[in-house]
Structures are given as structure tokens and as C-alpha cells.
Protein backbone atom coordinates (compact mmCIF):
# COMPACT_ATOMS: atom_id res chain seq x y z
CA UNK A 1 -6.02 19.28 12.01
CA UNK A 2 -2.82 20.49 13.30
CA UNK A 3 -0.37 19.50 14.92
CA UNK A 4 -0.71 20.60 18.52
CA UNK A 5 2.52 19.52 19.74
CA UNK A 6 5.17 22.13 20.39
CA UNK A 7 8.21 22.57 18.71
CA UNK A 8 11.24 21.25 19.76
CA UNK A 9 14.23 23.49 20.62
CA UNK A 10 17.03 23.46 18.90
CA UNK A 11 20.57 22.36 20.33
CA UNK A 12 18.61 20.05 22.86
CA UNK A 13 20.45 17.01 23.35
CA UNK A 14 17.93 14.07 22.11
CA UNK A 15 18.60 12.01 25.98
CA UNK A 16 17.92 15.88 27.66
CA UNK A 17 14.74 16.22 25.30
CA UNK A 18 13.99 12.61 26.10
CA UNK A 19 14.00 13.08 29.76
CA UNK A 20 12.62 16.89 29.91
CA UNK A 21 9.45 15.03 28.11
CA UNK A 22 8.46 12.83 31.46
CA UNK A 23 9.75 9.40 30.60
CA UNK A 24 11.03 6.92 33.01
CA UNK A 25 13.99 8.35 32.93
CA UNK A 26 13.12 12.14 33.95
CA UNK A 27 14.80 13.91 36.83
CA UNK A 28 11.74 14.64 38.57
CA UNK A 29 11.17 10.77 38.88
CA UNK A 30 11.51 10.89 42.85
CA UNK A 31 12.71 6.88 42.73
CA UNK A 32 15.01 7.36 40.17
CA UNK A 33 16.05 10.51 41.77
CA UNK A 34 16.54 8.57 45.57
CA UNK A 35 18.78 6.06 43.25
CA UNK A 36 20.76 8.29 41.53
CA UNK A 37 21.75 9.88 44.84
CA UNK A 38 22.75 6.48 46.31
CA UNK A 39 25.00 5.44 43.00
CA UNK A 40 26.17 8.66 43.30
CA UNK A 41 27.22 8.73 47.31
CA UNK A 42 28.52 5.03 46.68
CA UNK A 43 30.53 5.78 43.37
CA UNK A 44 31.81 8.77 45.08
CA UNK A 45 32.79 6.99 48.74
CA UNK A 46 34.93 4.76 46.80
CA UNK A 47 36.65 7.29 44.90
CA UNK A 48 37.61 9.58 47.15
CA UNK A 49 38.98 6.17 49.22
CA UNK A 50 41.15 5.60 45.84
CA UNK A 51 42.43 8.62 46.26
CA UNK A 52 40.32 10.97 43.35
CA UNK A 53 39.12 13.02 46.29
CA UNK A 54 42.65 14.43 46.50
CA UNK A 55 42.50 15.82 42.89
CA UNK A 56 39.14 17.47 43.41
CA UNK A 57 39.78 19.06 46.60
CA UNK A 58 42.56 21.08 44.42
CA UNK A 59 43.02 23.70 42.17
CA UNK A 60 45.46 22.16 39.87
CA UNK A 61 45.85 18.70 39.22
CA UNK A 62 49.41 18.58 41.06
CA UNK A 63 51.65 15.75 40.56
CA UNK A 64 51.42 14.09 44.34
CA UNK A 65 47.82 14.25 43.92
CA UNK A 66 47.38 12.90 40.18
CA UNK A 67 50.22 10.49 42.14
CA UNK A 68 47.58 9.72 45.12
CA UNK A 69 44.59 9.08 42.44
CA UNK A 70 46.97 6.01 41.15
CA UNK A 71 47.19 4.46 44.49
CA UNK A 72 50.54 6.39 45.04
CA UNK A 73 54.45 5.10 44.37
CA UNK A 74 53.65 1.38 46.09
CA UNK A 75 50.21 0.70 44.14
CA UNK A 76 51.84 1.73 40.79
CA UNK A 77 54.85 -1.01 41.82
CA UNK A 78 51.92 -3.17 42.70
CA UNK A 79 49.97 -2.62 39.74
CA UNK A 80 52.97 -2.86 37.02
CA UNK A 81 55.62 -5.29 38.48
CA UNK A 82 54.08 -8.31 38.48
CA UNK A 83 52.96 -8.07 34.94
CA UNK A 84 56.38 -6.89 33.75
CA UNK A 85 57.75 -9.82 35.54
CA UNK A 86 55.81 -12.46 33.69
CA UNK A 87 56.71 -10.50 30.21
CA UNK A 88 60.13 -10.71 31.35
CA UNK A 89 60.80 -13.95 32.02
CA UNK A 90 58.51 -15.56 29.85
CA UNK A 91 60.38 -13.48 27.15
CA UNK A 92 63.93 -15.29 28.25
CA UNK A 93 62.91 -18.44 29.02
CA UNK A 94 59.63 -19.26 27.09
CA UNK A 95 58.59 -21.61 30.19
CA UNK A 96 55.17 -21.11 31.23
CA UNK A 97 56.07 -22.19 35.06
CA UNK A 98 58.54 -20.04 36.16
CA UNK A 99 56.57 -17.45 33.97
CA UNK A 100 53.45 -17.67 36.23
CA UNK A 101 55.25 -18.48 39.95
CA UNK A 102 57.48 -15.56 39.98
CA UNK A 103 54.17 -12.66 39.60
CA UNK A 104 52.74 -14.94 41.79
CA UNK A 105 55.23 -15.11 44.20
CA UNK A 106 55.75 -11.58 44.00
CA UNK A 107 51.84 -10.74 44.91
CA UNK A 108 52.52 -12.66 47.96
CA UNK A 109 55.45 -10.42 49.13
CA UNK A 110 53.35 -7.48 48.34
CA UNK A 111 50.59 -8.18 50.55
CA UNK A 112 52.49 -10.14 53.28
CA UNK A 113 55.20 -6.55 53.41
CA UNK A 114 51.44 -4.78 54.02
CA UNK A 115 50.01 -7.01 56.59
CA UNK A 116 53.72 -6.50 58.42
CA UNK A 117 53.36 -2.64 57.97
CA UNK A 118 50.05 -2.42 59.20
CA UNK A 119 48.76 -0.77 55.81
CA UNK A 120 46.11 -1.23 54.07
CA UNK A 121 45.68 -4.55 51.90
CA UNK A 122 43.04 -4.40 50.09
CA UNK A 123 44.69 -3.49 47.00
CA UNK A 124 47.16 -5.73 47.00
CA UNK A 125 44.94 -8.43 48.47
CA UNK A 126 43.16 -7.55 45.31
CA UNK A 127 45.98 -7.59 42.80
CA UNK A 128 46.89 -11.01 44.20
CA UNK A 129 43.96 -12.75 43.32
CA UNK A 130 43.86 -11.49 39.94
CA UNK A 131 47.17 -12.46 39.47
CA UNK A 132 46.42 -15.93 40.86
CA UNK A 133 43.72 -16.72 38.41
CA UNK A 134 45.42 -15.40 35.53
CA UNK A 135 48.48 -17.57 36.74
CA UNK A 136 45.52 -20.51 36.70
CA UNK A 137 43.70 -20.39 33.82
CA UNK A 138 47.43 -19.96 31.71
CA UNK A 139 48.51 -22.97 33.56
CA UNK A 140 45.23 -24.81 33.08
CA UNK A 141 45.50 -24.23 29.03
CA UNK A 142 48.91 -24.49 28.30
CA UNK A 143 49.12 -21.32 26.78
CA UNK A 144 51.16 -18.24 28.12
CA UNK A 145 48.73 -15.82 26.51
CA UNK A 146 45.96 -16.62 28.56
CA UNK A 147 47.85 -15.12 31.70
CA UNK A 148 45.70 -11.51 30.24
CA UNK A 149 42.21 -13.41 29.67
CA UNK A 150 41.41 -11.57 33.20
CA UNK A 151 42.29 -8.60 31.94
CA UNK A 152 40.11 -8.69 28.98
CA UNK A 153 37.00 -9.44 31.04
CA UNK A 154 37.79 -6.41 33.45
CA UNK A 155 38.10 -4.24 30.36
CA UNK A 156 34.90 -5.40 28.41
CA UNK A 157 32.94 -5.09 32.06
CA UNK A 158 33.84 -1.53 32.53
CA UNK A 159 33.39 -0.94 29.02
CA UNK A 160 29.74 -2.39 28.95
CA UNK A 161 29.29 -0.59 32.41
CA UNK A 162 29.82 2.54 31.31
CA UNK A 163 28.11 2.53 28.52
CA UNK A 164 25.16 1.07 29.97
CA UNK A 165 25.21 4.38 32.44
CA UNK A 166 25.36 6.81 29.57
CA UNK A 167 22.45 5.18 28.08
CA UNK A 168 20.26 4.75 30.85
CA UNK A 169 20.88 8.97 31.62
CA UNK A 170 23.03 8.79 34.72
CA UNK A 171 26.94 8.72 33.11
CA UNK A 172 29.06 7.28 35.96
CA UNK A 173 31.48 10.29 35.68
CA UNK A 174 28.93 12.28 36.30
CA UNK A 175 28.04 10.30 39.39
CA UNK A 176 31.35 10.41 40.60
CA UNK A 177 32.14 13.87 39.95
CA UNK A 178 28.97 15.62 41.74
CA UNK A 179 29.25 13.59 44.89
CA UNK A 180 33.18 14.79 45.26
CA UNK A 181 31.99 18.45 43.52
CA UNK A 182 29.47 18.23 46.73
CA UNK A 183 26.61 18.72 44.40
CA UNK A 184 25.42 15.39 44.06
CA UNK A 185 22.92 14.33 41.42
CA UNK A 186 21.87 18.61 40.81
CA UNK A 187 24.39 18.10 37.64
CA UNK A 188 21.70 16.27 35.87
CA UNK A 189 19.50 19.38 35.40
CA UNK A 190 22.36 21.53 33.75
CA UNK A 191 22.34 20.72 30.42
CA UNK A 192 25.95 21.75 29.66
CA UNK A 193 26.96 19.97 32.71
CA UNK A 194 24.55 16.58 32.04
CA UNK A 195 26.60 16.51 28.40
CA UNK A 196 29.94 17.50 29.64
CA UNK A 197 29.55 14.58 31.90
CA UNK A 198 27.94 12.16 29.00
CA UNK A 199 30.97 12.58 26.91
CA UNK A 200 33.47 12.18 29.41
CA UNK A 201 32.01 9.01 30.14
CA UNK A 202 32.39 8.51 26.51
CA UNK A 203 35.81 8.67 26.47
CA UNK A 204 36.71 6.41 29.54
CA UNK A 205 34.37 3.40 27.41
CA UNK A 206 36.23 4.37 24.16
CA UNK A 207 39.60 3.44 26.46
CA UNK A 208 38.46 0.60 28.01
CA UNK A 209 37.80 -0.59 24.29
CA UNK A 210 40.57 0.73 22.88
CA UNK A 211 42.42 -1.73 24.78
CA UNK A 212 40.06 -4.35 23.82
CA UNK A 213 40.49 -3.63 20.13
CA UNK A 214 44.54 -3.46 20.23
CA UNK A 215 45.26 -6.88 22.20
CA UNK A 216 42.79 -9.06 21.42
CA UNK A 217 44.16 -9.57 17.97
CA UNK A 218 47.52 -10.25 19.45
CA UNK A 219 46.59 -12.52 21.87
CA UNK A 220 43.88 -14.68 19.13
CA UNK A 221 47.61 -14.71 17.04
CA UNK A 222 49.24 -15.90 20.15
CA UNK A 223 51.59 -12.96 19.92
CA UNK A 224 52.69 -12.77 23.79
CA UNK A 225 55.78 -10.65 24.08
CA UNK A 226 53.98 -8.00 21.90
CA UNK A 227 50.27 -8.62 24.27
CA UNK A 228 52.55 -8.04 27.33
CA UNK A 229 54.22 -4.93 26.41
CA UNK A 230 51.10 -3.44 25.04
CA UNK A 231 49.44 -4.04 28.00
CA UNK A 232 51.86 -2.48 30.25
CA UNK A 233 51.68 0.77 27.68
CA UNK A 234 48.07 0.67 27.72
CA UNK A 235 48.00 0.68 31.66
CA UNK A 236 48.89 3.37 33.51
CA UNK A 237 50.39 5.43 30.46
CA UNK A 238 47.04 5.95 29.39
CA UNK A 239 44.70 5.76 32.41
CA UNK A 240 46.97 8.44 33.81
CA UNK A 241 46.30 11.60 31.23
CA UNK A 242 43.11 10.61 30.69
CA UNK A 243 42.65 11.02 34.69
CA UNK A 244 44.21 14.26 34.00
CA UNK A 245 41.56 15.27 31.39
CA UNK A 246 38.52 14.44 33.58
CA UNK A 247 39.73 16.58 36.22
CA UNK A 248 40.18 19.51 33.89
CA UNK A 249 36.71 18.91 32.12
CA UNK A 250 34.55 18.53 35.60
CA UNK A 251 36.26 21.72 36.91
CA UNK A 252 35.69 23.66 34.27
CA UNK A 253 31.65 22.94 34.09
CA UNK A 254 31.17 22.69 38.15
CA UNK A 255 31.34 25.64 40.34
CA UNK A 256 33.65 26.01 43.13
CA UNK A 257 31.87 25.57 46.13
CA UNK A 258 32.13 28.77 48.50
CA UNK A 259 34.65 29.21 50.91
CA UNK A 260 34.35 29.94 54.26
CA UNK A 261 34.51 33.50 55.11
CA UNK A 262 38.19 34.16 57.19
CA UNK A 263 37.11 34.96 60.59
């Protein structure tokens, strides 16, 4: 007998052939569908709070709102100063105390200088407590390089996250993208779109690991003036064009939504 079974087209995706067959995973699914929606509205909400909403609502990727996307001027001081502090003085004294008190210290006068201003806390709120328990687990071991353990779990977590998303058929990008595109989950049935979106995703794990892959050595030799700067060079420096390249890659594959006719 023959084989009955049609044959497949070429320059399918195998994940777009998987799901185009009916499996759990298929975009018809109505529950997966419902989900996808929701991870997509919540994924989105979030980012446009970040500020990401600002990039997408432009043409060009401008430099206030690539600025915006990174929490603006104060959440990149936020973000990098305590970290460079610790380096810093852990690099001219070698003391683990002072070391850990003075990022510390300096997390507290972040958030207490928002609370005073009225502003928004949460991301300093946030940065504090990482900055506490990195402060406790160094000063529970001894040992300076354990001040970036945190760091290393937030990494591998996205990392595994993301990855997870690409494989399951719903790339976070992708999630994240339609719901500030304002085409929610429709991406998923373009197949240009679907892989534009799979890749991207891609390339945000392969950062996340990057960083994994570059420090961990270091800090297994105990090599913490080296970890420290690395980590500040792997931080925004990186996260930044990379930003830059996901906002050039989902305008290119999603339409502009249709203006308003001028009255």
C-alpha cells in the first residue's frame, strides 16, 4: 500500500509543521489560545510599565525612548552604582565589610530619595533587596565573589524561561511584541512573523547565557575584580543594543497599525 499521507512542504518550520498538524500545541487549541492571550496581555502590561511601550509607539528607536526602556537616567544610576561601588572598594581595600555596607547603604538612599520625591519605588525597592542578599550570602561565606551568586540565578532563570517559551511554541518576544504591536497572539499564524519572533527569543537566551558562560569561570577561580568589571560590561552595554535590535526586527515583520483619518 501507499503511503496516504501528504507531503510535507518545503521551508515549513518543523514547530509550524508541528502545530499546523493538530497537536497540543496548535493555534486553534481555544485553551491554549485563551492562555496565550493572557501571557501575552500580562507580558505586555509590564512592559509597556518598564517603559518598552515608548519604543513601540515610535518610528525610530530615538535615544530618550531607548533611554525610557532602561528605566531612564535614575534607574541606570540605580542599576550600575551600587555594583561599581562594591568593585571599587573591594578593589582598594580587599575588606569584605566595607565592600558590602557601602552598595548597601547606597540602595537605602536610593529608595528613601524616592519615597521623599513621591516617585515610584518599586525599582529601587527592588534593587535593594537584591543587593541585600547578595551583601548576605558574601558575608555569610566569607567570600567577596559570592556578592554576584544572585546574579547568576537571575541569569540562568531567564535563560531557562525563555527557552522553555520557544519550545513550548509561544516565544516570550513574541508575546510581548503583539500585545504592544496591538495584535496580540494573531502573530502566531504568520509564519514569517511566528519565526521572526522564535529567533529573537533566541538571541535574548543566548545573552542571558552568554553571561553565564563568561563569569562563572571567573567567579569558580575566585577572580573578583575581573567578575565585577565583566559584569558591569555585560549589563547595560549589552542589554542596551540588543534592545535596539528587537525593536528593529518586530517592526520590520508587524504592520503599522492604521492611523486615524485627520478630521
Amino acid at each position: 500500500m501507499t503511503d496516504a499521507r501528504e507531503p510535507e512542504p518545503r521551508g515549513v518550520d518543523p514547530v509550524e509543521r508541528r502545530d499546523a498538524s493538530g497537536s497540543p500545541d496548535a493555534t486553534g487549541d481555544p485553551d491554549r489560545q485563551r492562555l496565550g492571550e493572557s501571557m501575552s496581555a500580562a507580558f505586555g502590561a509590564a512592559a509597556r510599565k518598564s517603559g518598552l511601550g515608548a519604543m513601540a509607539e515610535g518610528d525610530a528607536p530615538t535615544g530618550k525612548a531607548l533611554l525610557l526602556a532602561m528605566g531612564g537616567v535614575r534607574g541606570i544610576v540605580e542599576a550600575i552604582l551600587p555594583g561599581l561601588l562594591f568593585l571599587v572598594v573591594y578593589t582598594l581595600t580587599l575588606d569584605l565589610l566595607p565592600s558590602i555596607i557601602a552598595p548597601v547603604a547606597l540602595g537605602v538612599v536610593f529608595s528613601v530619595a524616592r519615597l521623599v520625591q513621591r516617585q515610584p519605588v518599586t525599582q529601587a525597592v527592588g534593587g535593594l533587596l537584591g543587593i541585600a542578599l547578595s551583601a548576605a550570602l558574601a558575608l555569610l561565606s566569607g567570600r567577596a565573589e559570592d556578592f554576584y551568586v544572585v546574579g547568576f540565578w537571575t541569569n540562568g532563570a531567564y535563560a531557562v524561561a525563555l527557552l522553555v517559551s520557544v519550545l513550548v511554541g509561544w516565544p516570550v518576544v513574541g508575546l510581548v511584541a503583539g500585545y504592544l504591536m496591538g495584535s496580540g497572539t494573531s502573530w502566531r499564524s504568520h509564519p514569517g512573523q511566528r519565526r521572526a519572533m522564535r529567533w529573537l527569543t533566541l538571541v535574548w537566551v543566548a545573552m542571558f547565557a552568554a553571561r553565564l558562560l563568561v563569569q562563572l569561570p571567573l567567579y569558580f577561580s575566585g577572580n573578583v575584580e575581573l567578575l565585577g568589571t565583566l559584569r558591569l560590561l555585560m549589563g547595560i552595554p549589552l542589554y542596551a543594543p540588543l534592545l535596539v535590535l528587537s525593536w528593529l526586527v518586530v517592526r520590520a515583520v508587524f504592520p503599522k497599525a492604521p492611523q486615524a483619518p485627520a478630521e
